[in-house]
Each structure stands twice: as C-alpha cells, then as structure tokens.
PDBML (XML) file of the C-alpha atoms, coordinates in Angstrom:
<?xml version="1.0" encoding="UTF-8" ?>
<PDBx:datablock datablockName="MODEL"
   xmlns:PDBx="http://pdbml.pdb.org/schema/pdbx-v50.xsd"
   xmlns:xsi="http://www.w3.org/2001/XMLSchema-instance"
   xsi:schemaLocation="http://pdbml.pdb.org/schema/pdbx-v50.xsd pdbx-v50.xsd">
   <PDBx:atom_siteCategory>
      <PDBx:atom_site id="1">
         <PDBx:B_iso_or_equiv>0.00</PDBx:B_iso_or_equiv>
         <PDBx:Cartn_x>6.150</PDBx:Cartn_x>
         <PDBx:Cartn_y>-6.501</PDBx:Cartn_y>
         <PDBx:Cartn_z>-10.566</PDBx:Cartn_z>
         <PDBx:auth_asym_id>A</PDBx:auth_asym_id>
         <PDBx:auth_atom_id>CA</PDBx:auth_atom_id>
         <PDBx:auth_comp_id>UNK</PDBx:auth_comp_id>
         <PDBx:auth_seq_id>1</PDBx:auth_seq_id>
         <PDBx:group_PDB>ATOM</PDBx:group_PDB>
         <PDBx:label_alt_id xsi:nil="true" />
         <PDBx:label_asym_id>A</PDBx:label_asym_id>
         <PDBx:label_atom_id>CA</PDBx:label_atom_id>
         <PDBx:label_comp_id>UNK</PDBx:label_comp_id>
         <PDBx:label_entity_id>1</PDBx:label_entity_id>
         <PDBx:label_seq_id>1</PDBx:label_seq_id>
         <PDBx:occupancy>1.00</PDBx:occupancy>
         <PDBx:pdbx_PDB_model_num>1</PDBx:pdbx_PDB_model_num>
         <PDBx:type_symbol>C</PDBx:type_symbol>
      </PDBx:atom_site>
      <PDBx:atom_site id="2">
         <PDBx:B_iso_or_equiv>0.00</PDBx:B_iso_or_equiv>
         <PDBx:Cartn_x>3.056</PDBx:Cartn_x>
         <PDBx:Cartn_y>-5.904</PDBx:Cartn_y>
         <PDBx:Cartn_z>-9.136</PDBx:Cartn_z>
         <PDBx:auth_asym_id>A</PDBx:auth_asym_id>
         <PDBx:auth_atom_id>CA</PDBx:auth_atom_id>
         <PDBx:auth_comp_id>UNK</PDBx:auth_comp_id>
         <PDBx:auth_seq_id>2</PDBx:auth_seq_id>
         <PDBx:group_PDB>ATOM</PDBx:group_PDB>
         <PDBx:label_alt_id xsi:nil="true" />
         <PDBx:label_asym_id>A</PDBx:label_asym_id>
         <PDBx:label_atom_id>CA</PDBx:label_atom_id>
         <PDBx:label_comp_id>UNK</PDBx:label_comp_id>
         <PDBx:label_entity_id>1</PDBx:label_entity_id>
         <PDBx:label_seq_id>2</PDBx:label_seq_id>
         <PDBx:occupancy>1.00</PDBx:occupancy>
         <PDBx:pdbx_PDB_model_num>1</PDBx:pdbx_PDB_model_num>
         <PDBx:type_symbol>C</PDBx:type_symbol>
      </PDBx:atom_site>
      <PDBx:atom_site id="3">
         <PDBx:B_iso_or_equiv>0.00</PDBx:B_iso_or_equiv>
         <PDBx:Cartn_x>1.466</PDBx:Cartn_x>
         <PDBx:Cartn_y>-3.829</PDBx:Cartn_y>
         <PDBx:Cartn_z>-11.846</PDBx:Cartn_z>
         <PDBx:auth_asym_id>A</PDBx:auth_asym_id>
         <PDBx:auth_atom_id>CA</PDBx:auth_atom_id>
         <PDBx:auth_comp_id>UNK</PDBx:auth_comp_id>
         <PDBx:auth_seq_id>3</PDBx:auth_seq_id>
         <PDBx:group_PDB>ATOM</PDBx:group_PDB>
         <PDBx:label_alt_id xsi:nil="true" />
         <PDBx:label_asym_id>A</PDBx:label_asym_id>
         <PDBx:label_atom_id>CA</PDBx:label_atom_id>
         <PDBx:label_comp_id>UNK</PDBx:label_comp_id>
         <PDBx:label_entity_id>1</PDBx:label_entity_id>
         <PDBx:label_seq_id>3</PDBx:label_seq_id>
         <PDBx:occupancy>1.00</PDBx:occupancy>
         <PDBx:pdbx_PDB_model_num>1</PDBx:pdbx_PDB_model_num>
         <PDBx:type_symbol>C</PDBx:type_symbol>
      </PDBx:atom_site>
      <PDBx:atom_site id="4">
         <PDBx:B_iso_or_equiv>0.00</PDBx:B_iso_or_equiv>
         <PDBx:Cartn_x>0.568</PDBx:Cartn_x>
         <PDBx:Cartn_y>-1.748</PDBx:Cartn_y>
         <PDBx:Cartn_z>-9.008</PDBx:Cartn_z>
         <PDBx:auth_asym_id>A</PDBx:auth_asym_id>
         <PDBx:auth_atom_id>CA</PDBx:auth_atom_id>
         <PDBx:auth_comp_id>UNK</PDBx:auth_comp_id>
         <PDBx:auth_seq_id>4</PDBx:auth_seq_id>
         <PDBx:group_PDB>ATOM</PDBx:group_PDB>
         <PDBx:label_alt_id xsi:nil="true" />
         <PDBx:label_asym_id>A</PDBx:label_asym_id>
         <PDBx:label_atom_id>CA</PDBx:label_atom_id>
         <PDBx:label_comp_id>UNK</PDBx:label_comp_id>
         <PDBx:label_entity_id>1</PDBx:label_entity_id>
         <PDBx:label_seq_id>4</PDBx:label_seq_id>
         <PDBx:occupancy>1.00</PDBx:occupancy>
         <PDBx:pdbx_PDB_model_num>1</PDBx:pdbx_PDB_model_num>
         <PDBx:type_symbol>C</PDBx:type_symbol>
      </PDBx:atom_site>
      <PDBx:atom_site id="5">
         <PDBx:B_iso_or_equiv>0.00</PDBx:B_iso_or_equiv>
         <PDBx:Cartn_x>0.318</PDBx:Cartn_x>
         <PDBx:Cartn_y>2.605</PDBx:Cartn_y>
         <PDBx:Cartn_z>-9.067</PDBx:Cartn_z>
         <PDBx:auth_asym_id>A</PDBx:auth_asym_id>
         <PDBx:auth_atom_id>CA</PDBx:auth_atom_id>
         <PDBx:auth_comp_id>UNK</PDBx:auth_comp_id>
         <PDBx:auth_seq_id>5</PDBx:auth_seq_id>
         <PDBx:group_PDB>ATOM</PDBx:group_PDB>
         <PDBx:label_alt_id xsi:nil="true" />
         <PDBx:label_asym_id>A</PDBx:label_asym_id>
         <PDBx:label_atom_id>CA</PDBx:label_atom_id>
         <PDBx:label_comp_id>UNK</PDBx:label_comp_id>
         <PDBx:label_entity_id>1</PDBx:label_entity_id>
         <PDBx:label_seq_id>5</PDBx:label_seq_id>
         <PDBx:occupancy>1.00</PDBx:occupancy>
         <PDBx:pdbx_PDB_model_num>1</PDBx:pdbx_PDB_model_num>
         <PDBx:type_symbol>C</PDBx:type_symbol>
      </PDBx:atom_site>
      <PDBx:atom_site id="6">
         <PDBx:B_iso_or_equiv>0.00</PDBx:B_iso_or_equiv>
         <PDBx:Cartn_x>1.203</PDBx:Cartn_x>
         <PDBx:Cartn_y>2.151</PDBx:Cartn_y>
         <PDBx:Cartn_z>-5.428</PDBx:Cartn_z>
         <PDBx:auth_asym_id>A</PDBx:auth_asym_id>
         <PDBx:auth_atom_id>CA</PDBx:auth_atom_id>
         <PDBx:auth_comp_id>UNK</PDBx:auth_comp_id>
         <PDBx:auth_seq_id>6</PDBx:auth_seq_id>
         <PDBx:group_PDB>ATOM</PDBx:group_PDB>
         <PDBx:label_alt_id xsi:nil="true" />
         <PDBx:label_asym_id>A</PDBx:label_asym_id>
         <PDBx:label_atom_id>CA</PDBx:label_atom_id>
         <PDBx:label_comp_id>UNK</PDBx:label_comp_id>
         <PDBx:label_entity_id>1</PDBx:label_entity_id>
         <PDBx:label_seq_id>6</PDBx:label_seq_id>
         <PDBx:occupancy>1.00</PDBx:occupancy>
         <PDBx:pdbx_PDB_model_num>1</PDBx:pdbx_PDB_model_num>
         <PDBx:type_symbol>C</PDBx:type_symbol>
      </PDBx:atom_site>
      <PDBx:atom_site id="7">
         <PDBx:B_iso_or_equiv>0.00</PDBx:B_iso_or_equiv>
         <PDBx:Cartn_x>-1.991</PDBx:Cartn_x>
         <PDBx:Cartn_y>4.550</PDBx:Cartn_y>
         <PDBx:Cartn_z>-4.380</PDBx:Cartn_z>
         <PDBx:auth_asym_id>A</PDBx:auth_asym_id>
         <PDBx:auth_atom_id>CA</PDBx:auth_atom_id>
         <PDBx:auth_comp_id>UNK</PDBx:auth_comp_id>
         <PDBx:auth_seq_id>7</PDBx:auth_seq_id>
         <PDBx:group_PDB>ATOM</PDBx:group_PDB>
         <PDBx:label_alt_id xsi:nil="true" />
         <PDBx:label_asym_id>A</PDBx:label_asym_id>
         <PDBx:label_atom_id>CA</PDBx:label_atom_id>
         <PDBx:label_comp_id>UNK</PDBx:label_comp_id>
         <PDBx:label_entity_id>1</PDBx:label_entity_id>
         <PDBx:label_seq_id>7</PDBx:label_seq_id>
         <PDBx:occupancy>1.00</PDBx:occupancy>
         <PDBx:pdbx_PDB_model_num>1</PDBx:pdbx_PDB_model_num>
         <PDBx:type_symbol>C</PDBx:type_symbol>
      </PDBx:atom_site>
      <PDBx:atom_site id="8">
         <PDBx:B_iso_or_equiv>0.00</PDBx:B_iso_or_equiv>
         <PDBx:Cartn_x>-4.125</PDBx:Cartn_x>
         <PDBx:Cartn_y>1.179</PDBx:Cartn_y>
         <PDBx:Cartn_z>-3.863</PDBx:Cartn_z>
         <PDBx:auth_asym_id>A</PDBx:auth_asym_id>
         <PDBx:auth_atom_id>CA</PDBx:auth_atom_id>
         <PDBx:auth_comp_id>UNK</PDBx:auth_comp_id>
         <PDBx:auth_seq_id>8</PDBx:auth_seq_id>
         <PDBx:group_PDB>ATOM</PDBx:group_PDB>
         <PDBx:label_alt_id xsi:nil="true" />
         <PDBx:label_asym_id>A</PDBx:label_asym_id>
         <PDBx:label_atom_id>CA</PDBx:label_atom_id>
         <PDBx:label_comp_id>UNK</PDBx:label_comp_id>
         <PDBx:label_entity_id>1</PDBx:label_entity_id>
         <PDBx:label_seq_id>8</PDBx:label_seq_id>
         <PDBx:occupancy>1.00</PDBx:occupancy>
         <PDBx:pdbx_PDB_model_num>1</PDBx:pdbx_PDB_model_num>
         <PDBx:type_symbol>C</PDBx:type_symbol>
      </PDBx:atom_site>
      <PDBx:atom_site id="9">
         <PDBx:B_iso_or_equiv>0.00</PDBx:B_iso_or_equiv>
         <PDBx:Cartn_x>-5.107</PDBx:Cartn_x>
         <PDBx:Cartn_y>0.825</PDBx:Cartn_y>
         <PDBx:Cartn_z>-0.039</PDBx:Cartn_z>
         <PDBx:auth_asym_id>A</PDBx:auth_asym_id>
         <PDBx:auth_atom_id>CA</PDBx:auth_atom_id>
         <PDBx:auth_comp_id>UNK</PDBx:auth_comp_id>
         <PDBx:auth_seq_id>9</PDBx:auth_seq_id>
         <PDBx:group_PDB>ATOM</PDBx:group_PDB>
         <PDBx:label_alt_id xsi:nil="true" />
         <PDBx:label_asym_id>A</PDBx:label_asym_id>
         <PDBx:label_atom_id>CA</PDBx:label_atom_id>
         <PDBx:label_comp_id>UNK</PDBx:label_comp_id>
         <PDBx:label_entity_id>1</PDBx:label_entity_id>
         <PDBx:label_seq_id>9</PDBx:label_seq_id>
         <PDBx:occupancy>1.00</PDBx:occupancy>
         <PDBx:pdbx_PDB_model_num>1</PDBx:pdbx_PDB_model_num>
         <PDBx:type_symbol>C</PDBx:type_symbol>
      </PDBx:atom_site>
      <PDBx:atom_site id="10">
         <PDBx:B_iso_or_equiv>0.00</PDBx:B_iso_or_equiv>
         <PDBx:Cartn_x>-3.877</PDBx:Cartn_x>
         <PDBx:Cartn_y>-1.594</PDBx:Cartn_y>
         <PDBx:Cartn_z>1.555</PDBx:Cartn_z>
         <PDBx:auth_asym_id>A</PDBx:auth_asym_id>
         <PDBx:auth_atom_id>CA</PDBx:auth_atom_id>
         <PDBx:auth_comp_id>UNK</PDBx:auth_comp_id>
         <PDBx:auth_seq_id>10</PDBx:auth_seq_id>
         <PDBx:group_PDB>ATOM</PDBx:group_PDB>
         <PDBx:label_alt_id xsi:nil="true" />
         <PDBx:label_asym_id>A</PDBx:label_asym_id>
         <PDBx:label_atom_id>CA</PDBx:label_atom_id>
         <PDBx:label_comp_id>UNK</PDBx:label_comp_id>
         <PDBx:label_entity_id>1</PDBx:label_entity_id>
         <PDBx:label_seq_id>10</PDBx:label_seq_id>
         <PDBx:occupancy>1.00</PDBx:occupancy>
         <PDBx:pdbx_PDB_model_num>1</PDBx:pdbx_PDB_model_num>
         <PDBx:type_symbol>C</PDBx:type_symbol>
      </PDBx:atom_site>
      <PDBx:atom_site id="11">
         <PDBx:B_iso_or_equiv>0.00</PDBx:B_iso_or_equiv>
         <PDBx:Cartn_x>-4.424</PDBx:Cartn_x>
         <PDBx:Cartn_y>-3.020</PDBx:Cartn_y>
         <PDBx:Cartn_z>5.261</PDBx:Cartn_z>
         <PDBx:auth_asym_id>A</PDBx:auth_asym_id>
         <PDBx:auth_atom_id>CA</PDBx:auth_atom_id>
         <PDBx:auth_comp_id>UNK</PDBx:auth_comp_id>
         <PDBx:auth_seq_id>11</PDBx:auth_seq_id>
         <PDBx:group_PDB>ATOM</PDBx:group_PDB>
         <PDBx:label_alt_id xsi:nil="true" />
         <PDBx:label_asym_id>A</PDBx:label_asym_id>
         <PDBx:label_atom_id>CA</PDBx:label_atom_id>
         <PDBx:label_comp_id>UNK</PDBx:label_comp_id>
         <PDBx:label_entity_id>1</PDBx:label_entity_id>
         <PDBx:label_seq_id>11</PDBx:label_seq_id>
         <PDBx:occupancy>1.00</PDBx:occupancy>
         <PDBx:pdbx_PDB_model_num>1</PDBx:pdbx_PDB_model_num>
         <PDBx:type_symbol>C</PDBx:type_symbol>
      </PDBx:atom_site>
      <PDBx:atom_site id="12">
         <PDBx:B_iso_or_equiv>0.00</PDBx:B_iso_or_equiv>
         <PDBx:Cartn_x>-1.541</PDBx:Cartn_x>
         <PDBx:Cartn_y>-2.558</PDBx:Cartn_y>
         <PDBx:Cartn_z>7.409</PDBx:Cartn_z>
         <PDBx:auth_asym_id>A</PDBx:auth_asym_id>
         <PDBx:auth_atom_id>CA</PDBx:auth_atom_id>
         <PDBx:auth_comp_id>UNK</PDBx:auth_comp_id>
         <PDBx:auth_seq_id>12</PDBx:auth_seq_id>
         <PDBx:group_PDB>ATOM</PDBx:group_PDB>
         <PDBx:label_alt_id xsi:nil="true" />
         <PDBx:label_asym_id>A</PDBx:label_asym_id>
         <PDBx:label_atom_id>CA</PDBx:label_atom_id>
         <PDBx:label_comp_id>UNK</PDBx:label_comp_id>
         <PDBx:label_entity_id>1</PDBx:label_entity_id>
         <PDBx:label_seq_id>12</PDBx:label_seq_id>
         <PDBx:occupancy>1.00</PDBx:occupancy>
         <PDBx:pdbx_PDB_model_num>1</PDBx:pdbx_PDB_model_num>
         <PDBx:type_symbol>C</PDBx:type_symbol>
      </PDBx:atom_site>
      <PDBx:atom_site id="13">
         <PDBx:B_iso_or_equiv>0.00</PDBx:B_iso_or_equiv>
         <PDBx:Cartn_x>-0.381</PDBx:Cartn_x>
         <PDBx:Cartn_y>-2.880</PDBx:Cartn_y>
         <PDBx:Cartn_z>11.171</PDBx:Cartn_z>
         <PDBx:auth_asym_id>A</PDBx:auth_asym_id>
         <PDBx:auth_atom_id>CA</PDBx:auth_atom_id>
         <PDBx:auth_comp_id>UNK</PDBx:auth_comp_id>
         <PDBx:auth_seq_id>13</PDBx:auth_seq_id>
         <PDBx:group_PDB>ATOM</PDBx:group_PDB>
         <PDBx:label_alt_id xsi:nil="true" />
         <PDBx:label_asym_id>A</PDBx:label_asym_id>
         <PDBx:label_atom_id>CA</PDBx:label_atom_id>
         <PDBx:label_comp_id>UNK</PDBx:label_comp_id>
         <PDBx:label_entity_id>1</PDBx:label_entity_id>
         <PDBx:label_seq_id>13</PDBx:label_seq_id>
         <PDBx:occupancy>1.00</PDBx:occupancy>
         <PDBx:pdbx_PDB_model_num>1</PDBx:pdbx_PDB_model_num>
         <PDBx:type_symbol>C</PDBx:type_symbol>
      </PDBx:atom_site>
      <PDBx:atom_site id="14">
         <PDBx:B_iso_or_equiv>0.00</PDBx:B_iso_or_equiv>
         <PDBx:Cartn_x>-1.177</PDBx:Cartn_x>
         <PDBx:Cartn_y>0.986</PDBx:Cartn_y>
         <PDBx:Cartn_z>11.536</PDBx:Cartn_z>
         <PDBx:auth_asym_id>A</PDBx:auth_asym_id>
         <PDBx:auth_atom_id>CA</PDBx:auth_atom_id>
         <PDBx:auth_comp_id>UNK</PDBx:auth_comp_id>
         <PDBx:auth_seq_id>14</PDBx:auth_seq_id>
         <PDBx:group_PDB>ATOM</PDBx:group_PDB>
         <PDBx:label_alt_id xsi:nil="true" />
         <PDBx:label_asym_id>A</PDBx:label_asym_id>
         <PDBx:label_atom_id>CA</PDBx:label_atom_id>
         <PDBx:label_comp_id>UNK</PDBx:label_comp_id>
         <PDBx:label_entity_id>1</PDBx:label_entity_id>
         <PDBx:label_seq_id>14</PDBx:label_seq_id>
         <PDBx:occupancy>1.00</PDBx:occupancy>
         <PDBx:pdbx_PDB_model_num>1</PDBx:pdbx_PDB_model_num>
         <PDBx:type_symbol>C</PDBx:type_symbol>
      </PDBx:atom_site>
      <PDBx:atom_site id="15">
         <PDBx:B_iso_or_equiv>0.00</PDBx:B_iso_or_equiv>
         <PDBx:Cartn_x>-4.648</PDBx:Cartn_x>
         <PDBx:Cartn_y>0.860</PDBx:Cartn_y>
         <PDBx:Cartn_z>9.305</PDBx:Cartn_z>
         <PDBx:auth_asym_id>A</PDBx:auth_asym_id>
         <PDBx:auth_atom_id>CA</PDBx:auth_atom_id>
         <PDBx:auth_comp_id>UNK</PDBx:auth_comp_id>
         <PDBx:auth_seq_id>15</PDBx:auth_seq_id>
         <PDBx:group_PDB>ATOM</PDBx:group_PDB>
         <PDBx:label_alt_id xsi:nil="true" />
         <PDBx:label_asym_id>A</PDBx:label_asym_id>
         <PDBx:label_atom_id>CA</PDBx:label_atom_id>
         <PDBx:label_comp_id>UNK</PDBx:label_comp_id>
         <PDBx:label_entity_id>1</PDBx:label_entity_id>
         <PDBx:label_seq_id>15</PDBx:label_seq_id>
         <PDBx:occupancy>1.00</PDBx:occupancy>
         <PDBx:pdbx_PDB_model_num>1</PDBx:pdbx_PDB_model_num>
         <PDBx:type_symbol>C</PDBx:type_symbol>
      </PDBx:atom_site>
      <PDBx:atom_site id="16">
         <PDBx:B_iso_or_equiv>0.00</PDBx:B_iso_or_equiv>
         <PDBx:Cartn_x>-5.122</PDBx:Cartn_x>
         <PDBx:Cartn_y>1.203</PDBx:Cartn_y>
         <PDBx:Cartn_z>5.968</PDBx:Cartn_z>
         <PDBx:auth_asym_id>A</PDBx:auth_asym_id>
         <PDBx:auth_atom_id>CA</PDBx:auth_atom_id>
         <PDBx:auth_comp_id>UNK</PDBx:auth_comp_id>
         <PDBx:auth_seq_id>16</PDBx:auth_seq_id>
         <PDBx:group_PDB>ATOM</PDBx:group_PDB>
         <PDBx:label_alt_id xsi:nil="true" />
         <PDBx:label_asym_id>A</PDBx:label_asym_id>
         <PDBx:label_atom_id>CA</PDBx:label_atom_id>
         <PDBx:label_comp_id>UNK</PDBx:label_comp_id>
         <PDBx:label_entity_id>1</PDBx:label_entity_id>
         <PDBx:label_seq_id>16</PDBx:label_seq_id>
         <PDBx:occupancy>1.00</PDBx:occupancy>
         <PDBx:pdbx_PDB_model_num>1</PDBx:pdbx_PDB_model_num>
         <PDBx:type_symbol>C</PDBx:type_symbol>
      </PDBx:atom_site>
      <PDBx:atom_site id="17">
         <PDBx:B_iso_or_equiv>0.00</PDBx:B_iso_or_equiv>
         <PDBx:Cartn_x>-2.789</PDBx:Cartn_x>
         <PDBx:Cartn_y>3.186</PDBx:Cartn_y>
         <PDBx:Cartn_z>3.739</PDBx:Cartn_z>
         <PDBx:auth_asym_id>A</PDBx:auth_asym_id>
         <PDBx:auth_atom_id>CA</PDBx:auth_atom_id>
         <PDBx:auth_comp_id>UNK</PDBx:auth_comp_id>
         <PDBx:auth_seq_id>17</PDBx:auth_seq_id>
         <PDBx:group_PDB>ATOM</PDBx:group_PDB>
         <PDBx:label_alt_id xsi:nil="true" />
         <PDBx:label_asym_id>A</PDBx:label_asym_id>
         <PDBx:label_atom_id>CA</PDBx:label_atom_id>
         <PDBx:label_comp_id>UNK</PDBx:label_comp_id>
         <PDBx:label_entity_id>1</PDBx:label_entity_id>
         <PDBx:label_seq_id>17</PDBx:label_seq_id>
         <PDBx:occupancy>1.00</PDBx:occupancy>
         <PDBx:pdbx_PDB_model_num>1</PDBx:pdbx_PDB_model_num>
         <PDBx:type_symbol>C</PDBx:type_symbol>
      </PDBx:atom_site>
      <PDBx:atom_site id="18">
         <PDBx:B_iso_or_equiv>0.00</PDBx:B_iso_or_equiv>
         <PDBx:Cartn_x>-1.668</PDBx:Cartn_x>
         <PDBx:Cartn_y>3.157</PDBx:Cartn_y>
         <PDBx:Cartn_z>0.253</PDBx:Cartn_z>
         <PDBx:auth_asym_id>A</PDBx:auth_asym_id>
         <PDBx:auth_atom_id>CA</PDBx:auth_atom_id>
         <PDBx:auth_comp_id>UNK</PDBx:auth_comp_id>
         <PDBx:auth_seq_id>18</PDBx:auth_seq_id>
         <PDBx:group_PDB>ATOM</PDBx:group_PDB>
         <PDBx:label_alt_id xsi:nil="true" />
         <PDBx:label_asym_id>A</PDBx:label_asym_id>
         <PDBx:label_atom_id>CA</PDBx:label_atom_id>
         <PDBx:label_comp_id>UNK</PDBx:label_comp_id>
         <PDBx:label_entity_id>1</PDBx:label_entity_id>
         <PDBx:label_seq_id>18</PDBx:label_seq_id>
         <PDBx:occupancy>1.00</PDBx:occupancy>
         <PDBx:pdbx_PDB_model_num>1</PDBx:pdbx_PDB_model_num>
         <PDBx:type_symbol>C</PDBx:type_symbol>
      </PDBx:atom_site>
      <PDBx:atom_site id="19">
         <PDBx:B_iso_or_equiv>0.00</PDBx:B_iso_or_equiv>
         <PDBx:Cartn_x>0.204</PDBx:Cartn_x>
         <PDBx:Cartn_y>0.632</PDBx:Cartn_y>
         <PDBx:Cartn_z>-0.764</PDBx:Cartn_z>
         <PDBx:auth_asym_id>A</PDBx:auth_asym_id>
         <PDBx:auth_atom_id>CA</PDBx:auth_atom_id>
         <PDBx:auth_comp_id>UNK</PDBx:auth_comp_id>
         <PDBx:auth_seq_id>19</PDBx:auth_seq_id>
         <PDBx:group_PDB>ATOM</PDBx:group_PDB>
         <PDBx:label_alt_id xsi:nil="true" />
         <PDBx:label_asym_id>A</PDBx:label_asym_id>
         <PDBx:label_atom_id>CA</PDBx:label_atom_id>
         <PDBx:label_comp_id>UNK</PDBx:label_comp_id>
         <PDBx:label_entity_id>1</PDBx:label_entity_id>
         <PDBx:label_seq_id>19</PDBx:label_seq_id>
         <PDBx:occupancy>1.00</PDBx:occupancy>
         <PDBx:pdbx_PDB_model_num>1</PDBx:pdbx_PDB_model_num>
         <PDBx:type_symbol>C</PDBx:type_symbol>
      </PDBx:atom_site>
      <PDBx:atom_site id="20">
         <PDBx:B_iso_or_equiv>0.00</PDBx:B_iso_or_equiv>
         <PDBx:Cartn_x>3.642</PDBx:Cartn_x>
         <PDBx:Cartn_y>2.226</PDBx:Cartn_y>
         <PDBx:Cartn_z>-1.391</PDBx:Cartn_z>
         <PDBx:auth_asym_id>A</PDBx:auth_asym_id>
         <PDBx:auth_atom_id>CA</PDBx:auth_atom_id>
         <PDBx:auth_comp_id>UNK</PDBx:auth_comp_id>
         <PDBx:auth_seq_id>20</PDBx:auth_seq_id>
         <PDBx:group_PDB>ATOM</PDBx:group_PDB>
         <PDBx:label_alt_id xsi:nil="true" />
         <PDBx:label_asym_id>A</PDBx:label_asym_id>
         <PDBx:label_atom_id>CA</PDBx:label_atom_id>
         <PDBx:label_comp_id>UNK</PDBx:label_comp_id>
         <PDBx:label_entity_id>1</PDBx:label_entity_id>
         <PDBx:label_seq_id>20</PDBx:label_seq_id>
         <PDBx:occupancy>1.00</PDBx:occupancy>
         <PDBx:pdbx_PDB_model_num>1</PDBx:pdbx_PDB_model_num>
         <PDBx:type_symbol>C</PDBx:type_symbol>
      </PDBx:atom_site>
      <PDBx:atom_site id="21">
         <PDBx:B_iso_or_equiv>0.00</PDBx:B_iso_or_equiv>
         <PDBx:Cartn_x>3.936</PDBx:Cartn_x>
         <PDBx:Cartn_y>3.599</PDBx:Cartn_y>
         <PDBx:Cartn_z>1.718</PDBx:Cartn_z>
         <PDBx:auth_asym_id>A</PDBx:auth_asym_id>
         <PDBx:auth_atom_id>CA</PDBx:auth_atom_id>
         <PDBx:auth_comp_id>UNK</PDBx:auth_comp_id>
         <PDBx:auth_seq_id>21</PDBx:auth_seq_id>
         <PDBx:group_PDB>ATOM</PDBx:group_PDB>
         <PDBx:label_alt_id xsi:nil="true" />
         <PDBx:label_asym_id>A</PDBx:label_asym_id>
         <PDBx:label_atom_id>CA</PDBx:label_atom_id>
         <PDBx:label_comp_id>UNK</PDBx:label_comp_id>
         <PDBx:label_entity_id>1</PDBx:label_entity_id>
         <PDBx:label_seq_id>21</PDBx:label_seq_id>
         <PDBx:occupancy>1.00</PDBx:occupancy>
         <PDBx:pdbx_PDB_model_num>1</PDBx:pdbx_PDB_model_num>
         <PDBx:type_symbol>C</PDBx:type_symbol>
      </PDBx:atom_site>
      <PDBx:atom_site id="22">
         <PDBx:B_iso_or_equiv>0.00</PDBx:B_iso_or_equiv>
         <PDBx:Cartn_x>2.690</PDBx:Cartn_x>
         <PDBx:Cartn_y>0.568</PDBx:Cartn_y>
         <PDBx:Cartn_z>3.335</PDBx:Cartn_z>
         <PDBx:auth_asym_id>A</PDBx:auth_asym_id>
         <PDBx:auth_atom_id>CA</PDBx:auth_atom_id>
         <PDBx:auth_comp_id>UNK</PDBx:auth_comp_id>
         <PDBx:auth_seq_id>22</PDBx:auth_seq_id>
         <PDBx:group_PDB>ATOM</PDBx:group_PDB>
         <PDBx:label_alt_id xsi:nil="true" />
         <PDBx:label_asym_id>A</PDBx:label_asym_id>
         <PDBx:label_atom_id>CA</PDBx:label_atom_id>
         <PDBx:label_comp_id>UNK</PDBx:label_comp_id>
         <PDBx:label_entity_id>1</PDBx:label_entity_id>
         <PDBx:label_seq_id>22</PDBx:label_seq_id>
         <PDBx:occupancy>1.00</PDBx:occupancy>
         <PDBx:pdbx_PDB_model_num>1</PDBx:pdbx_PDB_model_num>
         <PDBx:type_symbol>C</PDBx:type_symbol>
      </PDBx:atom_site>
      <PDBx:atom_site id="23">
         <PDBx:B_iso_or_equiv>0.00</PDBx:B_iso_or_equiv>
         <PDBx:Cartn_x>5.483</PDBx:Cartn_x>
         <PDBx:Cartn_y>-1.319</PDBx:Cartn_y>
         <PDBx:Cartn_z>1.491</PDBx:Cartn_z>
         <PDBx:auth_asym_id>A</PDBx:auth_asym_id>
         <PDBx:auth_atom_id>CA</PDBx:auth_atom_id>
         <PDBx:auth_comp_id>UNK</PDBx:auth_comp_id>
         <PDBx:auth_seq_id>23</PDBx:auth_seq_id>
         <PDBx:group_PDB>ATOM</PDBx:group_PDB>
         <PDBx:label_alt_id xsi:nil="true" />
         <PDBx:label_asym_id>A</PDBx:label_asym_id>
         <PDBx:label_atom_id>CA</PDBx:label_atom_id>
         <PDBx:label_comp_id>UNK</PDBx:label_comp_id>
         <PDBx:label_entity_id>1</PDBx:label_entity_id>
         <PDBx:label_seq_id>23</PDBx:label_seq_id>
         <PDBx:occupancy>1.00</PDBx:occupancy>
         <PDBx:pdbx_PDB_model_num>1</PDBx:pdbx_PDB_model_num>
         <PDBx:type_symbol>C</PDBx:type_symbol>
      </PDBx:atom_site>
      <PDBx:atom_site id="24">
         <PDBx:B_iso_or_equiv>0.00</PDBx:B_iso_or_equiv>
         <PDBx:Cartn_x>8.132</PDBx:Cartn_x>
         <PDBx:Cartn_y>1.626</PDBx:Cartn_y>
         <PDBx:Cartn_z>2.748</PDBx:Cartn_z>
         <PDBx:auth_asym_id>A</PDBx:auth_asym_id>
         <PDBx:auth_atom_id>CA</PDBx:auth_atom_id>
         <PDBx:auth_comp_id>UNK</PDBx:auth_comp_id>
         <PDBx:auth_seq_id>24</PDBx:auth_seq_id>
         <PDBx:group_PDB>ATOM</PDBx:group_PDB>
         <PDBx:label_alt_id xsi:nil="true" />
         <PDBx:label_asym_id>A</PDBx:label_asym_id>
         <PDBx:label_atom_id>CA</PDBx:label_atom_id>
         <PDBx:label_comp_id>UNK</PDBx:label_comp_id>
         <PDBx:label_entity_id>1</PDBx:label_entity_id>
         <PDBx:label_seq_id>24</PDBx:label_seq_id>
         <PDBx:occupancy>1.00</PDBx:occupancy>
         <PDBx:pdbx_PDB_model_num>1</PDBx:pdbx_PDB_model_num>
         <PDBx:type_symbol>C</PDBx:type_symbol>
      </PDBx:atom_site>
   </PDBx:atom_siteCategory>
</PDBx:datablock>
C-alpha cells in the first residue's frame, strides 16, 4: 500500500532500521 521495498530506514523506538522489520 505503501509502494514501499521495505529496505527504507526508518526511525524506530530501538534506532533506525529498515522499514519491514520496523513494521514486524
């Protein structure tokens, strides 16, 4: 929905990390 690869970095609780895993 995004249009998202999910590799973009993201800022999280934890620090930065890609995006899919962020949203995992």
């Amino acid at each position: 929905a995004l249009g998202c690869d999910g590799e973009e970095a993201v800022p999280t609780p934890a620090g930065e990390l890609p995006l899919r895993r962020a949203l995992t």
